[in-house]
PDB file of N, CA and C in Angstrom:
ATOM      1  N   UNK A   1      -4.171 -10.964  15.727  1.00  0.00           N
ATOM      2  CA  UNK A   1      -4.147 -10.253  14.458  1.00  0.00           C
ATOM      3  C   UNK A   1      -2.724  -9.859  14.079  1.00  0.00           C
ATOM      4  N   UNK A   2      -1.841  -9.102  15.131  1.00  0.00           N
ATOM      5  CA  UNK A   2      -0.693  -8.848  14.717  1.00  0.00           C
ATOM      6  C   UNK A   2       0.381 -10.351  14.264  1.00  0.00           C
ATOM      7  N   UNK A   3       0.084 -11.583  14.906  1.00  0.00           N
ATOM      8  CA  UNK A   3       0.936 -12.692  14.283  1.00  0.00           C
ATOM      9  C   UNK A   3       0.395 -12.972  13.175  1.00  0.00           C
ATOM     10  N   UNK A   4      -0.864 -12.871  12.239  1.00  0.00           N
ATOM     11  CA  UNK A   4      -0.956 -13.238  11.192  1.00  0.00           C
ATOM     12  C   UNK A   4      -0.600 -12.303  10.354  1.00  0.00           C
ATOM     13  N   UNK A   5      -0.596 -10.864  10.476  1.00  0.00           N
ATOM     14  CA  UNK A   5      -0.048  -9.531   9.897  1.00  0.00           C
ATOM     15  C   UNK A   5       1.210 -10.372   9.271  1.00  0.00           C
ATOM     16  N   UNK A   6       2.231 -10.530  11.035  1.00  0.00           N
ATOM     17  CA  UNK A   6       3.830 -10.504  10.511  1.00  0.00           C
ATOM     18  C   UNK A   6       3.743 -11.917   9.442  1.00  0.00           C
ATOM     19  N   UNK A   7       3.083 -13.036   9.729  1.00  0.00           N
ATOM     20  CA  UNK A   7       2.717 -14.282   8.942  1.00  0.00           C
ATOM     21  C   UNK A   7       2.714 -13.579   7.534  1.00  0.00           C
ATOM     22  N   UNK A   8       1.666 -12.799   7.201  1.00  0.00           N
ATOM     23  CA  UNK A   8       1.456 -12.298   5.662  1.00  0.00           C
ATOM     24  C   UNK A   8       3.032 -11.303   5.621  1.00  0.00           C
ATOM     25  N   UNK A   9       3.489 -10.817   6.307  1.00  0.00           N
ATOM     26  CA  UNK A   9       4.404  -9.809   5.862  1.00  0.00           C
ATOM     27  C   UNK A   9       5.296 -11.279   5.317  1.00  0.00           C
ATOM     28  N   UNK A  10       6.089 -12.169   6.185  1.00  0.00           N
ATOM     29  CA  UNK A  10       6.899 -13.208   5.616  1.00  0.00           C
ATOM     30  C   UNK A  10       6.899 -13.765   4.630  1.00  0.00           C
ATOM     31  N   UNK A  11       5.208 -14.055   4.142  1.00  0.00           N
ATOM     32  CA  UNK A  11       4.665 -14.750   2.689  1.00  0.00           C
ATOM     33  C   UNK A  11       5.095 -13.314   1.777  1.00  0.00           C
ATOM     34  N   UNK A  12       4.535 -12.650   1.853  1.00  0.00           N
ATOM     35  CA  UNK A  12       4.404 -11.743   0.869  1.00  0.00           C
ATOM     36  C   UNK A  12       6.301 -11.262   0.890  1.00  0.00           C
ATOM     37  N   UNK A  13       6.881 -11.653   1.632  1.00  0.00           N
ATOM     38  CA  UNK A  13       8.398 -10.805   1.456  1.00  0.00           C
ATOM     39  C   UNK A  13       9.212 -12.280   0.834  1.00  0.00           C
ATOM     40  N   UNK A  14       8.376 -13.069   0.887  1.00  0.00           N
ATOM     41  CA  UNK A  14       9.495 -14.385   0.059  1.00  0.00           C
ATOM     42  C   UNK A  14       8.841 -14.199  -1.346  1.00  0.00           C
ATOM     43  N   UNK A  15       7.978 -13.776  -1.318  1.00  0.00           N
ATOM     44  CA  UNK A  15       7.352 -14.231  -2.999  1.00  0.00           C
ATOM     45  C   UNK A  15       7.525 -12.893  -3.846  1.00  0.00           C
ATOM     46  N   UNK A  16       8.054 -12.138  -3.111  1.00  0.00           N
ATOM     47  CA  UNK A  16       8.464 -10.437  -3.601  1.00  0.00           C
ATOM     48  C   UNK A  16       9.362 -10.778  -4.806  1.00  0.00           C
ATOM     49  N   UNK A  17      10.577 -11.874  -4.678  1.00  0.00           N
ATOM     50  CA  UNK A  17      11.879 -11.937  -5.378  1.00  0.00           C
ATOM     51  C   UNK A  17      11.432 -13.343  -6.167  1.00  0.00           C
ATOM     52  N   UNK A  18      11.818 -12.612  -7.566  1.00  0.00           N
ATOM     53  CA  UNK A  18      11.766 -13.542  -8.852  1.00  0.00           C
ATOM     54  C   UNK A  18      11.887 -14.920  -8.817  1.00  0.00           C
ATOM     55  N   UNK A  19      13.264 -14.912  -7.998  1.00  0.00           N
ATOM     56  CA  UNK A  19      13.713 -16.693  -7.980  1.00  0.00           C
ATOM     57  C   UNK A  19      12.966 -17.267  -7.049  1.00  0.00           C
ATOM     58  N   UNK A  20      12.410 -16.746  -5.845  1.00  0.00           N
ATOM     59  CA  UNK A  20      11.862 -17.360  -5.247  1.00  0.00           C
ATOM     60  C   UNK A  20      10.066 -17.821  -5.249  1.00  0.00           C
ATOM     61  N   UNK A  21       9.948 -17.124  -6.072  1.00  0.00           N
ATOM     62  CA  UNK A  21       8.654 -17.116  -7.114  1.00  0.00           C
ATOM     63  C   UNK A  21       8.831 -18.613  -7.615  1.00  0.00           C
ATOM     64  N   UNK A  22       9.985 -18.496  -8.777  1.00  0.00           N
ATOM     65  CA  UNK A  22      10.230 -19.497  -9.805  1.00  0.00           C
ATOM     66  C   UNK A  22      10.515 -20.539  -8.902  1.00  0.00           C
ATOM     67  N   UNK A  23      11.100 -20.367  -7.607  1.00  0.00           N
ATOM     68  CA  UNK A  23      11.521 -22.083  -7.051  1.00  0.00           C
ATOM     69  C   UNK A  23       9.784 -22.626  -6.379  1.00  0.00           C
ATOM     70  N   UNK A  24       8.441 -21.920  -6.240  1.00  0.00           N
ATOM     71  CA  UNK A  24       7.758 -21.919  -6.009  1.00  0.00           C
ATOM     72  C   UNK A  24       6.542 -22.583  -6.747  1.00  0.00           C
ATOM     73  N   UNK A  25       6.509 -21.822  -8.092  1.00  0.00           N
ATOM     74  CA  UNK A  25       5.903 -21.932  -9.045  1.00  0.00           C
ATOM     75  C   UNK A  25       6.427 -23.803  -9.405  1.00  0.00           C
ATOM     76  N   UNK A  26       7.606 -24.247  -9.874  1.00  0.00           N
ATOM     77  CA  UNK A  26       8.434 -25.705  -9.804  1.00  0.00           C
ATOM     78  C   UNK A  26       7.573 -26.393  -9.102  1.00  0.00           C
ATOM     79  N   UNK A  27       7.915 -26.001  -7.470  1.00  0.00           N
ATOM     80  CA  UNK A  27       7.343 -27.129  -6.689  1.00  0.00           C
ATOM     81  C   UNK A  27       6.001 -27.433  -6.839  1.00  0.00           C
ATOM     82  N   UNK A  28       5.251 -26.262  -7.316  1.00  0.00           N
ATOM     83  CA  UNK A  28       3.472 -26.168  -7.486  1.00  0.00           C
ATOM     84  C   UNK A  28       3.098 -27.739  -8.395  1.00  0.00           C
ATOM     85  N   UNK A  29       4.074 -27.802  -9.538  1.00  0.00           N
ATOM     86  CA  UNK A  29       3.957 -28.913 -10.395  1.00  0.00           C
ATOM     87  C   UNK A  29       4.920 -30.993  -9.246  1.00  0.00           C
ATOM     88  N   UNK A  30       5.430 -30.289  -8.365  1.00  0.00           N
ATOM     89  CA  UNK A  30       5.648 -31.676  -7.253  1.00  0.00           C
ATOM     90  C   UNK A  30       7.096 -31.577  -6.566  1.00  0.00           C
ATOM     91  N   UNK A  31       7.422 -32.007  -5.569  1.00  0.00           N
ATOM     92  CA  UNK A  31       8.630 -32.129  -4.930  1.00  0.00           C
ATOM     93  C   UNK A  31       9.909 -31.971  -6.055  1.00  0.00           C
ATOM     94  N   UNK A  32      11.071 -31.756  -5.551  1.00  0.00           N
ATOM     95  CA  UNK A  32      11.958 -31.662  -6.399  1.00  0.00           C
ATOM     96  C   UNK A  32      13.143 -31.232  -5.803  1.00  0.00           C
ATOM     97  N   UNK A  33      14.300 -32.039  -5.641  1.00  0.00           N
ATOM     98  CA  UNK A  33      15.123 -31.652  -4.803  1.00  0.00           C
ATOM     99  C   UNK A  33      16.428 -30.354  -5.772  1.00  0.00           C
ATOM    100  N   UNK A  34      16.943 -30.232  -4.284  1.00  0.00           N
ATOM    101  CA  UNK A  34      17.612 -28.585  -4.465  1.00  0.00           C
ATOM    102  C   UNK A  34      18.254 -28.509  -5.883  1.00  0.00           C
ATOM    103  N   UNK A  35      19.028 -29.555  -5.894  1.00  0.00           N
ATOM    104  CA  UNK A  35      19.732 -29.407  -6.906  1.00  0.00           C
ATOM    105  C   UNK A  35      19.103 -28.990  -8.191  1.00  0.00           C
ATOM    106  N   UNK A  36      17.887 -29.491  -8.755  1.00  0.00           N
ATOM    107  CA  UNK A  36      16.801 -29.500  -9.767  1.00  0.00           C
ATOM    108  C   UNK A  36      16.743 -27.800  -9.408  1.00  0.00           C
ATOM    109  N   UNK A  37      15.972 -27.644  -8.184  1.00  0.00           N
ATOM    110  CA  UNK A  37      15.455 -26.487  -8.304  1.00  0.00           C
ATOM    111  C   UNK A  37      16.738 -25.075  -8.674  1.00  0.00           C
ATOM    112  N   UNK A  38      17.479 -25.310  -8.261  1.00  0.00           N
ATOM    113  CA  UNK A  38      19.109 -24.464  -8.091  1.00  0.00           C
ATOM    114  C   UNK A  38      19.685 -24.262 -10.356  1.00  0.00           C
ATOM    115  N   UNK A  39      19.619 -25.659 -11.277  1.00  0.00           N
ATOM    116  CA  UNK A  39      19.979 -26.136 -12.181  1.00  0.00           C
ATOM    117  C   UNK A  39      19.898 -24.423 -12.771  1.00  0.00           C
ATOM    118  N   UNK A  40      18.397 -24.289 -13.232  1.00  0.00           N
ATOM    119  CA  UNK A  40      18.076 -23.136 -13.983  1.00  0.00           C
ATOM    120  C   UNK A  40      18.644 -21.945 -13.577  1.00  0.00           C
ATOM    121  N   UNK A  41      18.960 -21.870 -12.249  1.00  0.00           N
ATOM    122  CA  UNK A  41      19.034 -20.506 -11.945  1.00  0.00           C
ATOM    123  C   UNK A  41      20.706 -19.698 -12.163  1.00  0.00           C
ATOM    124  N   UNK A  42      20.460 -18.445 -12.463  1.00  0.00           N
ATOM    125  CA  UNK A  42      21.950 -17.958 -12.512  1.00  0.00           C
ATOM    126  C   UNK A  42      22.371 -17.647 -11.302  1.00  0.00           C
ATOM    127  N   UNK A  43      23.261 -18.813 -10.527  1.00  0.00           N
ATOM    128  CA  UNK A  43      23.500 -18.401  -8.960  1.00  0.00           C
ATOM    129  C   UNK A  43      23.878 -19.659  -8.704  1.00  0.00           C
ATOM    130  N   UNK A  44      25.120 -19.839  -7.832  1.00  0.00           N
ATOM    131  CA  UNK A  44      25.516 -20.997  -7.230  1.00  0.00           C
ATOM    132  C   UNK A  44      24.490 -21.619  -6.266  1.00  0.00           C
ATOM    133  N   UNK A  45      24.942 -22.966  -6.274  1.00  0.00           N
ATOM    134  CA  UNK A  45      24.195 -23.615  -4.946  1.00  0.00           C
ATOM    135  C   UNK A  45      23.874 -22.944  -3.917  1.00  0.00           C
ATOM    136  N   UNK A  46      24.876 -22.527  -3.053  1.00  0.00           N
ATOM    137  CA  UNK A  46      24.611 -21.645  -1.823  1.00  0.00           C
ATOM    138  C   UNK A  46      23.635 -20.729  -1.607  1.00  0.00           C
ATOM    139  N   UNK A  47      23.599 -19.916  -2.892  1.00  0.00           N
ATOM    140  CA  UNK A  47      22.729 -19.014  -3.354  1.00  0.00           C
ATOM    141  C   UNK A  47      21.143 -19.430  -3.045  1.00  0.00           C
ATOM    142  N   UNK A  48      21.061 -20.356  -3.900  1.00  0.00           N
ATOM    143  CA  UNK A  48      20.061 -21.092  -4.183  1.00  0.00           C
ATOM    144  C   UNK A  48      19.378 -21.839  -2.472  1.00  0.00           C
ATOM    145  N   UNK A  49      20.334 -21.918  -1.906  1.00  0.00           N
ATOM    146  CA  UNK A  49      19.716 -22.631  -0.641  1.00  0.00           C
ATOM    147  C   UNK A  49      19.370 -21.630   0.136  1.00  0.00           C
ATOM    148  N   UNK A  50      19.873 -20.142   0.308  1.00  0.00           N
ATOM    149  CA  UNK A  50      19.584 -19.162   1.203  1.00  0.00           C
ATOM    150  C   UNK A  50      18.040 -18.700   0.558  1.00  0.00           C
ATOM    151  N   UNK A  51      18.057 -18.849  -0.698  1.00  0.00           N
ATOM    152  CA  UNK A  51      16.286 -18.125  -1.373  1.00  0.00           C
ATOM    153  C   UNK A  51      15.613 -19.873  -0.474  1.00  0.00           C
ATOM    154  N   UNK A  52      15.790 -20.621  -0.600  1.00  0.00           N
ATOM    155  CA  UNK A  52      15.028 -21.774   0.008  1.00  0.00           C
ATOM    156  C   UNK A  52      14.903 -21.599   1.403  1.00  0.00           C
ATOM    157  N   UNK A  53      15.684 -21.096   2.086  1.00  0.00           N
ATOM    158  CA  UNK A  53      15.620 -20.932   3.551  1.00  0.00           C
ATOM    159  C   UNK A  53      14.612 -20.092   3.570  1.00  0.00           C
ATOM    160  N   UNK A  54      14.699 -18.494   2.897  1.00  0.00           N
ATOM    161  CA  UNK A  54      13.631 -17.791   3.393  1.00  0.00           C
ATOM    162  C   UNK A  54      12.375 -18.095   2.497  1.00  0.00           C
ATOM    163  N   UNK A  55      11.799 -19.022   1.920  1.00  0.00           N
ATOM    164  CA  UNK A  55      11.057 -19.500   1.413  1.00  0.00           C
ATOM    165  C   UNK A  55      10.503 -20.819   2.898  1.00  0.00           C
ATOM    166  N   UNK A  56      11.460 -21.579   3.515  1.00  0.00           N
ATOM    167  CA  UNK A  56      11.000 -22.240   4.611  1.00  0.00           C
ATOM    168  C   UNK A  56      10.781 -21.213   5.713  1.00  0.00           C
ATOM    169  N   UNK A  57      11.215 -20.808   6.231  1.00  0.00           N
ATOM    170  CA  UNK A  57      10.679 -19.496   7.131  1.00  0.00           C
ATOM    171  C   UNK A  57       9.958 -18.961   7.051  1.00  0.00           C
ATOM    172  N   UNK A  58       9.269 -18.512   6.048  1.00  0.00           N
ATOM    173  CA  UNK A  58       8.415 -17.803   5.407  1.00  0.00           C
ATOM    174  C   UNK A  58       6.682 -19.320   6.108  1.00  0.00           C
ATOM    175  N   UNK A  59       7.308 -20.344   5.147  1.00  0.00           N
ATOM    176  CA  UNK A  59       6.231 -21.871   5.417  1.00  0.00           C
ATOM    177  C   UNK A  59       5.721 -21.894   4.117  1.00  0.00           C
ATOM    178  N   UNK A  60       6.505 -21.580   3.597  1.00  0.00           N
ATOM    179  CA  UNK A  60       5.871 -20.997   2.150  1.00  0.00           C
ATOM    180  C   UNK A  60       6.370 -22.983   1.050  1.00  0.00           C
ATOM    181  N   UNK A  61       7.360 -23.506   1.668  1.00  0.00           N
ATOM    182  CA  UNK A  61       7.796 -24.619   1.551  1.00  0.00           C
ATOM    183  C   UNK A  61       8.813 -25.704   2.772  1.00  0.00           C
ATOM    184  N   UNK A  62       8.558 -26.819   2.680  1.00  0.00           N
ATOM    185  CA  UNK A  62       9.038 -27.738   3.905  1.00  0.00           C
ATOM    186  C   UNK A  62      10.306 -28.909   2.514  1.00  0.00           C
ATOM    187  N   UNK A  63      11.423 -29.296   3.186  1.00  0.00           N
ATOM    188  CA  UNK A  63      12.538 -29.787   2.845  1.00  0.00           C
ATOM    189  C   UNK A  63      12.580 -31.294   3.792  1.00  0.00           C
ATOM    190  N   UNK A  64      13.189 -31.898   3.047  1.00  0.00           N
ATOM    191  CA  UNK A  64      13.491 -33.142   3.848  1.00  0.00           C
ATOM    192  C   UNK A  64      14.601 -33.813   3.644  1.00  0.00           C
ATOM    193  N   UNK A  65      15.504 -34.110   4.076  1.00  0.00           N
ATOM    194  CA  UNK A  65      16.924 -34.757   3.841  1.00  0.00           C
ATOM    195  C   UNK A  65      16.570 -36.143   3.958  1.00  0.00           C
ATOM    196  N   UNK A  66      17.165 -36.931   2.985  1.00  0.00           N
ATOM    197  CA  UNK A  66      17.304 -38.234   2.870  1.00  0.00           C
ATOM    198  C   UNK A  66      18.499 -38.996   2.511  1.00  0.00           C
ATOM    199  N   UNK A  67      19.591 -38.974   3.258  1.00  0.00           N
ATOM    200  CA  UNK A  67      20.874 -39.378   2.562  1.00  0.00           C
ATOM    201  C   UNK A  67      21.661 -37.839   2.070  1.00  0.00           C
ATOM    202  N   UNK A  68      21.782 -37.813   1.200  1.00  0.00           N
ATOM    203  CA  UNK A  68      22.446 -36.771   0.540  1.00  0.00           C
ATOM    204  C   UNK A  68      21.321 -35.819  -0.325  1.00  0.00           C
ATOM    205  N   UNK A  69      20.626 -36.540  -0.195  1.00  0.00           N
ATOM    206  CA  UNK A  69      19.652 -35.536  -1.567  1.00  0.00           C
ATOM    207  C   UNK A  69      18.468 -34.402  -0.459  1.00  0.00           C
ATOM    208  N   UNK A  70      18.166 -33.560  -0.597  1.00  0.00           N
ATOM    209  CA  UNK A  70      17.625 -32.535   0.151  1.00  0.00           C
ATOM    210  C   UNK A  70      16.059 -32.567  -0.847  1.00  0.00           C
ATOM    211  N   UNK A  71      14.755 -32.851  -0.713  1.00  0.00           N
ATOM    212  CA  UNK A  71      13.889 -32.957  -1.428  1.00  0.00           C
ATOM    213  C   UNK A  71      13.030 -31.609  -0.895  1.00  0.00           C
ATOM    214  N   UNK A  72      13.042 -30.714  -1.294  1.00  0.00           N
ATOM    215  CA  UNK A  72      11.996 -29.725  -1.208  1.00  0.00           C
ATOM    216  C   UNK A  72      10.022 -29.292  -1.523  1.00  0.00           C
ATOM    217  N   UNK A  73       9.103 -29.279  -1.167  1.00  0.00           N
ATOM    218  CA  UNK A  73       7.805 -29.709  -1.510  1.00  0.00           C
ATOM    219  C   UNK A  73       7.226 -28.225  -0.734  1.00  0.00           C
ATOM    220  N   UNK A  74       6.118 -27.530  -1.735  1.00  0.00           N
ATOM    221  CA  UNK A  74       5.607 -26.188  -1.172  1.00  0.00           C
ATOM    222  C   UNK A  74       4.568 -26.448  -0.316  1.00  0.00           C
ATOM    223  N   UNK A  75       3.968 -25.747   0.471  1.00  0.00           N
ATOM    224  CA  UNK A  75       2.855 -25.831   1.545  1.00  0.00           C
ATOM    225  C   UNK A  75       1.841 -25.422   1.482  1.00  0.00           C
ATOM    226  N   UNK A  76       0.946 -25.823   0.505  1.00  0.00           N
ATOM    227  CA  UNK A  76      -0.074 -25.309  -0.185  1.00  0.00           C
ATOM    228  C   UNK A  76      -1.151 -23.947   1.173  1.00  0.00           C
ATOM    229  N   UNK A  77      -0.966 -24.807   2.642  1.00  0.00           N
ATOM    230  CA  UNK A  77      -1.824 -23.991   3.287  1.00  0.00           C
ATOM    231  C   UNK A  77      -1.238 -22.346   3.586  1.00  0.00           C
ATOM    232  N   UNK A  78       0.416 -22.494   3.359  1.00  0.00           N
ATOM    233  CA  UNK A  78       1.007 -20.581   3.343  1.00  0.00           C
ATOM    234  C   UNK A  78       0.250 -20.426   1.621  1.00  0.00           C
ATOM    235  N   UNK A  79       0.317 -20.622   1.159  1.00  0.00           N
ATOM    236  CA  UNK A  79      -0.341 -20.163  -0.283  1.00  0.00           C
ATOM    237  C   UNK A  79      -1.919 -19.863  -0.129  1.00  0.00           C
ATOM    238  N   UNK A  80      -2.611 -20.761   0.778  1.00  0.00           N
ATOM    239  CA  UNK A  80      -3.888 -20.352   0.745  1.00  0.00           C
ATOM    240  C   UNK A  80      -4.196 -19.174   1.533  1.00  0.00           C
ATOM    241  N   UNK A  81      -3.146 -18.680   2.685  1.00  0.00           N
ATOM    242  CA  UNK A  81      -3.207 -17.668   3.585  1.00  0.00           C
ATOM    243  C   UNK A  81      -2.845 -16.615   2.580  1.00  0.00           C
ATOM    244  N   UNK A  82      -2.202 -16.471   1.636  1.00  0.00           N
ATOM    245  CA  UNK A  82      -2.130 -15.261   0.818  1.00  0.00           C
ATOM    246  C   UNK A  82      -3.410 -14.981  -0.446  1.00  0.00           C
ATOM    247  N   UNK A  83      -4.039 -16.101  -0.563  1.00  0.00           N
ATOM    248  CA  UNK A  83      -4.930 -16.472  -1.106  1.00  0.00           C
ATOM    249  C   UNK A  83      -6.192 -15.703  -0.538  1.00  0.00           C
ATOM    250  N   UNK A  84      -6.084 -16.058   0.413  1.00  0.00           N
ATOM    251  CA  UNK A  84      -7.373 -15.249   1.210  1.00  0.00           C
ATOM    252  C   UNK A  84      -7.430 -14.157   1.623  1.00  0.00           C
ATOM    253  N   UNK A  85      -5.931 -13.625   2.224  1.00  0.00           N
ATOM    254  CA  UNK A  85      -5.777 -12.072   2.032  1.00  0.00           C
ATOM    255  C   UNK A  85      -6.429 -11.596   0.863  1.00  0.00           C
ATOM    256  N   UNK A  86      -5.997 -11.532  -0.311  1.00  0.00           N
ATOM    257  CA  UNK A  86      -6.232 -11.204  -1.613  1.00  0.00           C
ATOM    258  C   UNK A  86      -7.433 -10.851  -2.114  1.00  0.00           C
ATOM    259  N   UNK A  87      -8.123 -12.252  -1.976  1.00  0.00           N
ATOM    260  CA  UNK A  87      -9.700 -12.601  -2.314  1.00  0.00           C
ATOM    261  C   UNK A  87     -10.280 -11.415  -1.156  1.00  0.00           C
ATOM    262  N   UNK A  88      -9.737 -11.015   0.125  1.00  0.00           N
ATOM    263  CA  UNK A  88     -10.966 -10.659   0.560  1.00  0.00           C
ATOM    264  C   UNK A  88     -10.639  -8.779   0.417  1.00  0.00           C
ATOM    265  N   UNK A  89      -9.429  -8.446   0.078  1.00  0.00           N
ATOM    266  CA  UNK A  89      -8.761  -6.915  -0.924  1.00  0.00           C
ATOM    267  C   UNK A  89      -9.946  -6.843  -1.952  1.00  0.00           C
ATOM    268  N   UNK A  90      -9.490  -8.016  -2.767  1.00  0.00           N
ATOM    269  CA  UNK A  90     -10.501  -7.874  -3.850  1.00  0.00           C
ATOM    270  C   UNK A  90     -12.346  -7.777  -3.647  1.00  0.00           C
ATOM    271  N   UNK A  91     -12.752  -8.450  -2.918  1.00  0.00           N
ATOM    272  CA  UNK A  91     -14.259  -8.864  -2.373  1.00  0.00           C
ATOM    273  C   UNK A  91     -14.479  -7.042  -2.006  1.00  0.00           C
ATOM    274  N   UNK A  92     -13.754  -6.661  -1.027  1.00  0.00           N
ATOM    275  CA  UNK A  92     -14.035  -5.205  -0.505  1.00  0.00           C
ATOM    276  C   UNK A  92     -13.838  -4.382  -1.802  1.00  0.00           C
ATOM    277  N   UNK A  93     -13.171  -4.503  -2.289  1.00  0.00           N
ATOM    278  CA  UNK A  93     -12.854  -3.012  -3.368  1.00  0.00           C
ATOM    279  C   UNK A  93     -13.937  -3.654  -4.759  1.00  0.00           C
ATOM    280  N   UNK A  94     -14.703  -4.551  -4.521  1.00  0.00           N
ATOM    281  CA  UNK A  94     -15.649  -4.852  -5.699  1.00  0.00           C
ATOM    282  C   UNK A  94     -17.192  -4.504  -5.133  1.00  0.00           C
ATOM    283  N   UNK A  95     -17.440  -4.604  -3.221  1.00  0.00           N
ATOM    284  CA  UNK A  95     -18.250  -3.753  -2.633  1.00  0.00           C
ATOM    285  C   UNK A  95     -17.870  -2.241  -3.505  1.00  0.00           C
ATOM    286  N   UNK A  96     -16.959  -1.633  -3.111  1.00  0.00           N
ATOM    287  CA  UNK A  96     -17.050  -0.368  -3.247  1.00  0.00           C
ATOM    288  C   UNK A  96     -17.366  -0.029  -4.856  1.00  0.00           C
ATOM    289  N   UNK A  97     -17.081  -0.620  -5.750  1.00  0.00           N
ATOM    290  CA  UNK A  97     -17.034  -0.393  -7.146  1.00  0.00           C
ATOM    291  C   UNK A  97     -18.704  -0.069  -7.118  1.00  0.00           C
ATOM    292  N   UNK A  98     -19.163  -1.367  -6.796  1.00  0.00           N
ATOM    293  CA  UNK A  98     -20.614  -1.664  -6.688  1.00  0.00           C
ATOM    294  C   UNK A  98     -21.472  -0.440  -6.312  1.00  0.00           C
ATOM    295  N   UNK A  99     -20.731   0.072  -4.736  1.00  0.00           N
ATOM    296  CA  UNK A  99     -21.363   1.127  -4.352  1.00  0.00           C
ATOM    297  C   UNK A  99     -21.754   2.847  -5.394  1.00  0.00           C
ATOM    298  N   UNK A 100     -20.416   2.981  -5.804  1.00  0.00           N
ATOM    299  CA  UNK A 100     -20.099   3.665  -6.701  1.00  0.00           C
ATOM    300  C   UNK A 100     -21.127   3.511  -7.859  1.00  0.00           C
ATOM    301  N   UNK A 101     -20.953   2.337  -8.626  1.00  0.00           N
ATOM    302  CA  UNK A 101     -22.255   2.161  -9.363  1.00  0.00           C
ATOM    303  C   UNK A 101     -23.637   2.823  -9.395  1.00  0.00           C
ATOM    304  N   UNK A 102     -24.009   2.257  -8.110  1.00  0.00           N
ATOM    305  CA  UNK A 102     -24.948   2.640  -7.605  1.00  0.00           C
ATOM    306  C   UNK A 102     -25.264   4.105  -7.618  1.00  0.00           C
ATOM    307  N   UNK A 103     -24.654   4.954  -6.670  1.00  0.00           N
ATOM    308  CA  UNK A 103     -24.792   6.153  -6.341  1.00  0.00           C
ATOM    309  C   UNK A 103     -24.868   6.687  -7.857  1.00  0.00           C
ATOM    310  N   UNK A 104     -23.497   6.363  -8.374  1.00  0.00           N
ATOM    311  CA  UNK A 104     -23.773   7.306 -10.224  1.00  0.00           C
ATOM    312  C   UNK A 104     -25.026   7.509 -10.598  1.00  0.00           C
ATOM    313  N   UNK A 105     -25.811   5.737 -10.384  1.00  0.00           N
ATOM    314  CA  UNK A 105     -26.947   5.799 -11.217  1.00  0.00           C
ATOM    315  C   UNK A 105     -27.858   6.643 -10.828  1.00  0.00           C
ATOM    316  N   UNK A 106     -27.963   6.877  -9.475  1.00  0.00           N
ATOM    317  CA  UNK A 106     -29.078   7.632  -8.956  1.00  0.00           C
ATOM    318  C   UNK A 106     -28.661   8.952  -9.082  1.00  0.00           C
ATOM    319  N   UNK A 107     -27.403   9.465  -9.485  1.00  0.00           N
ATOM    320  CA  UNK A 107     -26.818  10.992  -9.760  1.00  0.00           C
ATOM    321  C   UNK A 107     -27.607  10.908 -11.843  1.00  0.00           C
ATOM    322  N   UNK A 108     -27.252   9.986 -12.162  1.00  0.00           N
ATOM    323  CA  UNK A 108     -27.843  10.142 -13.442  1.00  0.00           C
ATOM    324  C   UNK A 108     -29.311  10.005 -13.759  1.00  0.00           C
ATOM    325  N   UNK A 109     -30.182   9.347 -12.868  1.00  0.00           N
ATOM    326  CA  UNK A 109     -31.403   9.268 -12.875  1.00  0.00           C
ATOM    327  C   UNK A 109     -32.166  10.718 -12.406  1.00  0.00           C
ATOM    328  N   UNK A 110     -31.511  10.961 -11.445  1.00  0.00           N
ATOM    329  CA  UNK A 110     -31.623  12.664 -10.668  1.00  0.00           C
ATOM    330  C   UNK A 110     -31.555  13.667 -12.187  1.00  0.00           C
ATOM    331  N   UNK A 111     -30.360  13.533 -13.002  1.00  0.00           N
ATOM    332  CA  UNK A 111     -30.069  14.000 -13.875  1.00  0.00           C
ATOM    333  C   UNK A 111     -31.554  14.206 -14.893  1.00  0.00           C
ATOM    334  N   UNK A 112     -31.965  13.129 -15.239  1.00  0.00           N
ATOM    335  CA  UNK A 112     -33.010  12.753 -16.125  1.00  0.00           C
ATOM    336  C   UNK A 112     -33.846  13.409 -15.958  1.00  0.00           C
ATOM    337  N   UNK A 113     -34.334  13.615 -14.533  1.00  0.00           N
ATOM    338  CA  UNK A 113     -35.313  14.138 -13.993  1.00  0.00           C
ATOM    339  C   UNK A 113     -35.810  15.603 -13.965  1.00  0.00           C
ATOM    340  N   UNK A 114     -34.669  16.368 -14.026  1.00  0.00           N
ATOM    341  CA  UNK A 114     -34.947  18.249 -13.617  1.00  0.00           C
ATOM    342  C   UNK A 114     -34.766  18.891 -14.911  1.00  0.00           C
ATOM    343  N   UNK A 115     -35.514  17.654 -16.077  1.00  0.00           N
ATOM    344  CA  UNK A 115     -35.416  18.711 -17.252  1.00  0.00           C
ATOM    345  C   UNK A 115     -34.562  19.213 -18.310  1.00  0.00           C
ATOM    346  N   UNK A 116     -33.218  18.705 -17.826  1.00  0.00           N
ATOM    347  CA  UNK A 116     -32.329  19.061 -18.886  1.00  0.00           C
ATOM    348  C   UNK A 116     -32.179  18.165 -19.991  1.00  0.00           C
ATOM    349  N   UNK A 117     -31.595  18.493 -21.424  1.00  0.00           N
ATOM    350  CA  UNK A 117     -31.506  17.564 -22.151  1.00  0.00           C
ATOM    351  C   UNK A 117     -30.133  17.399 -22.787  1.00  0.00           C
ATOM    352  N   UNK A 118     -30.163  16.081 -23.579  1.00  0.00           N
ATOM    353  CA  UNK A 118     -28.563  16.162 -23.531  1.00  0.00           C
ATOM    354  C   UNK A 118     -27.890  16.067 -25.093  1.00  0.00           C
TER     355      UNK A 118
END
């Protein structure tokens, strides 16, 4: 449990920062090497390769050198691990909504009951 914790802490601490969002979001649409991904951004190359590093560390994306050109491609299965965190935040706190529901109704049905009017 604690290696998938620090796993989600890594995903969730690369996708915290804007650019590394945006070099993310890019690859979602297909591979694309550094340079492409680096073009848009306000920040030198270098720049641009250190947000890619902790984006590979993270597993959040895998790189491949071919000659000179560096081709970058995201890892859909770190995306599904944050994916499922999420879904199952959400799944629990839509139990509880539910629960809540519930109980009201039977505080308002109780209500109905002892006579008062409204």
């Amino acid at each position: 449990m604690l290696n998938q914790s620090t796993d989600l802490d890594r995903l969730f601490h690369a996708l915290a920062d804007p650019t590394r969002r945006a070099m993310v979001e890019r690859l979602s649409r297909g591979p694309a090497p550094v340079s492409e991904l680096a073009r848009p951004l306000p920040m030198s190359l270098p720049a641009a390769m250190q947000h890619l590093g902790v984006l590979e560390a993270a597993g959040l994306v895998r790189s491949e050198k071919v000659g000179r050109v560096r081709t970058c491609a995201v890892e859909p299965q770190a995306l599904s691990q944050v994916e499922q965190w999420i879904n199952a935040r959400r799944s629990e706190w839509e139990q509880r909504l539910d629960r809540l529901g519930e109980y009201l109704k039977t505080l308002d049905n109780e209500g109905d009951g002892n006579g008062s009017s409204d």
